[in-house]
Every structure is written in C-alpha cells, then in structure tokens.
C-alpha atoms as a PDB file:
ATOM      1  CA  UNK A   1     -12.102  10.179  27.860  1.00  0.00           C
ATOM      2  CA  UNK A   2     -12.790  12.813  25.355  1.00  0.00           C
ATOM      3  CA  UNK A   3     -10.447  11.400  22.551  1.00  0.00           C
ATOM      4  CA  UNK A   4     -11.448   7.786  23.302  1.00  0.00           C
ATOM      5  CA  UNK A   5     -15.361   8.462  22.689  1.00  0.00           C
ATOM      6  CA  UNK A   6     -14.179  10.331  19.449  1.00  0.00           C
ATOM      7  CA  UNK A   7     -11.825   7.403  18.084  1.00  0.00           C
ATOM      8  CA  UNK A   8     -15.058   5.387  18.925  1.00  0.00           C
ATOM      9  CA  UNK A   9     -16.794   7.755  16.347  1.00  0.00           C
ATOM     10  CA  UNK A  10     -14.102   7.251  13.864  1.00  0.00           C
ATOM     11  CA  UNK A  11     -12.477  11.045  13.886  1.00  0.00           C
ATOM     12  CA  UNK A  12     -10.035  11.733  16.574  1.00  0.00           C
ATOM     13  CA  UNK A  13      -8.644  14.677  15.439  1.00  0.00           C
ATOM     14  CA  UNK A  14     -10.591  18.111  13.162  1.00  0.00           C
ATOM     15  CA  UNK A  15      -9.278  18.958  10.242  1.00  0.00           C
ATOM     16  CA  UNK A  16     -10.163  21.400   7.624  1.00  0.00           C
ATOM     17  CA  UNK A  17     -11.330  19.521   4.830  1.00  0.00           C
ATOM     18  CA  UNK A  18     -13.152  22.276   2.924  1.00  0.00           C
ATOM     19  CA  UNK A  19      -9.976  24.350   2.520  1.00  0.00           C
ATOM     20  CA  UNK A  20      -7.768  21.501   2.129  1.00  0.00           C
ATOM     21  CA  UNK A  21     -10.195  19.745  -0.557  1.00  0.00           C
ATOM     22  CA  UNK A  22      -8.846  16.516   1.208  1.00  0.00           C
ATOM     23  CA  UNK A  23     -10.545  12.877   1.176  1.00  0.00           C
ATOM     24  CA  UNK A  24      -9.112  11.725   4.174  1.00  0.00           C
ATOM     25  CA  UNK A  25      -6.624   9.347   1.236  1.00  0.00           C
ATOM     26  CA  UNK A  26      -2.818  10.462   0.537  1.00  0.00           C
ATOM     27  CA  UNK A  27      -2.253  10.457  -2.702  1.00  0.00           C
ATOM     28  CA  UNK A  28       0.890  11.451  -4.516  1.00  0.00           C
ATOM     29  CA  UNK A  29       2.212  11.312  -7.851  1.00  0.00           C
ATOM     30  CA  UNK A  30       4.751   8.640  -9.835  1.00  0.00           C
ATOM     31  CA  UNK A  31       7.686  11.075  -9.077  1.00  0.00           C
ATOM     32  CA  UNK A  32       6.730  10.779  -5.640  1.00  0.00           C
ATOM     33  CA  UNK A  33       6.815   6.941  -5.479  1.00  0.00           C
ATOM     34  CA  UNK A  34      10.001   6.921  -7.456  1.00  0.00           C
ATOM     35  CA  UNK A  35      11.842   9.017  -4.979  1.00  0.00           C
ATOM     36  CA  UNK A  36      10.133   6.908  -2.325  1.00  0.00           C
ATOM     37  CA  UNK A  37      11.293   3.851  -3.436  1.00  0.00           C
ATOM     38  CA  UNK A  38      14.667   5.014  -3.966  1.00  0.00           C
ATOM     39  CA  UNK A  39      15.209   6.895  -0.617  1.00  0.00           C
ATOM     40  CA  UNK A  40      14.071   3.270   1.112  1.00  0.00           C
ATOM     41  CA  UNK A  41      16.649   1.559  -1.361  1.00  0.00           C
ATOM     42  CA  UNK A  42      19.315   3.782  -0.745  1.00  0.00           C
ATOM     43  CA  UNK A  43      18.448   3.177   2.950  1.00  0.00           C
ATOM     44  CA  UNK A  44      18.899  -0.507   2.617  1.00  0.00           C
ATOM     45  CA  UNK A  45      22.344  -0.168   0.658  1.00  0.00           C
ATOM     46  CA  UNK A  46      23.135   2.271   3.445  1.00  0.00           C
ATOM     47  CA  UNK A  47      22.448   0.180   6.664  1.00  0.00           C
ATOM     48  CA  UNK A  48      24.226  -3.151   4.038  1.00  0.00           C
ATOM     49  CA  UNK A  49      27.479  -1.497   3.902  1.00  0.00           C
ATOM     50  CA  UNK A  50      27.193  -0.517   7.538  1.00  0.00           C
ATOM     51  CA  UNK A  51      26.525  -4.226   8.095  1.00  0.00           C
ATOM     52  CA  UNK A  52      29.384  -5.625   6.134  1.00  0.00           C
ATOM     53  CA  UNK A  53      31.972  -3.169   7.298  1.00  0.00           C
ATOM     54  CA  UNK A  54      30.970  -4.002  10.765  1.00  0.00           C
ATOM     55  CA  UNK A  55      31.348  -7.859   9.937  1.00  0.00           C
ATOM     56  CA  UNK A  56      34.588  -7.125   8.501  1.00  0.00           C
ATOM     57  CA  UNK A  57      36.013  -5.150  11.112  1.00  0.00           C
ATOM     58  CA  UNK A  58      34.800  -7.619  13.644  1.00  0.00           C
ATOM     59  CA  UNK A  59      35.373 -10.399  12.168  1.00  0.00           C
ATOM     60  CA  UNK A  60      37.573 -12.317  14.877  1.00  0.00           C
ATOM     61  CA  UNK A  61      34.926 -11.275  17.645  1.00  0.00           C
ATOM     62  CA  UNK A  62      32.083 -13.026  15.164  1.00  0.00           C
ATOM     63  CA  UNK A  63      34.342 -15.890  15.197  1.00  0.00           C
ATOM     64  CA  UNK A  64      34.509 -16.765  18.177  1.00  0.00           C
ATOM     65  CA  UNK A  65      38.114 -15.385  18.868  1.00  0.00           C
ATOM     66  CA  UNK A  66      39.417 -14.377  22.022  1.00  0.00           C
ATOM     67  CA  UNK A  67      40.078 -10.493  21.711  1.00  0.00           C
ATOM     68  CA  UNK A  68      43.041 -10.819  24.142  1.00  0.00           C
ATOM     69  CA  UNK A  69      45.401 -12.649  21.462  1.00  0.00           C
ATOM     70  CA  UNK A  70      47.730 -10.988  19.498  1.00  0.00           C
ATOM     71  CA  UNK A  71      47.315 -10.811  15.584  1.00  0.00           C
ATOM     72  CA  UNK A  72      50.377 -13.133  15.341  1.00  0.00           C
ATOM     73  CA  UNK A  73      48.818 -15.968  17.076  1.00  0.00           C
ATOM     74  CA  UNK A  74      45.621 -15.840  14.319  1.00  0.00           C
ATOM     75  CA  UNK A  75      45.274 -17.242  11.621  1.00  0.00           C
ATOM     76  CA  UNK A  76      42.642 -17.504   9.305  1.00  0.00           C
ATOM     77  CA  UNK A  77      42.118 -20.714   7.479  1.00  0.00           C
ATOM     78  CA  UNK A  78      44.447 -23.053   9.444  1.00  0.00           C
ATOM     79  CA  UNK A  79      42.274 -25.191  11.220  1.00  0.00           C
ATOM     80  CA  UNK A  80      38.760 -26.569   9.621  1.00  0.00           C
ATOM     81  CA  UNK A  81      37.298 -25.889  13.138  1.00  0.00           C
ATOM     82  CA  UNK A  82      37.937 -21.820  14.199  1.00  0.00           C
ATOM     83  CA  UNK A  83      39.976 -22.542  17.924  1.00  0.00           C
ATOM     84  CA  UNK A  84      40.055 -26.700  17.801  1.00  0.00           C
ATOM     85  CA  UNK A  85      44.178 -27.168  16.902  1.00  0.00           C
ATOM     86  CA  UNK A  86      43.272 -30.478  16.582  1.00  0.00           C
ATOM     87  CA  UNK A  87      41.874 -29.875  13.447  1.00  0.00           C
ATOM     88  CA  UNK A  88      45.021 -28.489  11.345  1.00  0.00           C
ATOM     89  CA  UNK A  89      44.375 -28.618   7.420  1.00  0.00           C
ATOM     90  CA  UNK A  90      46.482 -30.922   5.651  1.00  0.00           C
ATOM     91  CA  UNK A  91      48.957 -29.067   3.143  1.00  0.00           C
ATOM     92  CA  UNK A  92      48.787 -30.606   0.020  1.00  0.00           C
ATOM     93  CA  UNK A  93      52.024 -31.065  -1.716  1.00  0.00           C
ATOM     94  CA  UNK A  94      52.100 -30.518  -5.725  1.00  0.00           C
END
C-alpha cells in the first residue's frame, strides 16, 4: 500500500538530490553515446554471426531434411523442390 500511494504522488523511491545535484534527467556526454551506440552495434553483429553460423550449421534441419539420412544420400541443389525427386533439375549439356 505504502509504495502504491507514493507512485500515486509521483516519487516512489528518496533520493538525495541535494548531494547528488541531480534533476531527476540522465544525462551523459557524446563519448558516452558513442560507446553506447557501439556496444548495441557490436551486440547486433554479435547475436548476426551467432545467427548465421547457426543457419549454417543447421542448415539441413531448416530445410526440411530428415536428420536420420546419411550425408551421402543429400544433396544440395538436385531437385528444384528440397525432398520432391520428382522434381530433378535438368543438366544442361554444352
């Protein structure tokens, strides 16, 4: 009850303004932002190559590939249609 009548009043929590000389507003400086922006860039190029070795790695699964085959019985690029062998791509003769 307490903290809900004081988020009604707009301040949940105390803090020390006075010693703090805080505003209640974060503010930081370019350098900040810049190593901001490149920690959440370096995130996404992180979690992308995470993504695209995974896609590689399970690339017959993604496919729709029964795990239980062998590697010799798999081929990529046969058939237009992945597991229809009715669909065998013509070889075209030079």
């Amino acid at each position: 009850k307490q903290y809900a009548r004081r988020a009604q009043l707009g301040e949940v929590f105390d803090f020390d303004r006075a010693t703090l000389n805080s505003d209640g507003i974060f503010r930081t400086s370019t350098r900040g932002w810049f190593a901001f922006a490149h920690a959440c860039w370096g995130l996404l190029w992180f979690f992308g190559h995470i993504w695209h070795g995974c896609r590689t790695i399970f690339r017959d699964v993604f496919a729709g590939i029964d795990p239980e085959l062998d590697e010799d019985q798999v081929e990529f690029g046969v058939f237009q249609k992945v597991g229809d062998v009715t669909t065998r791509k013509r070889v075209l003769s030079a």
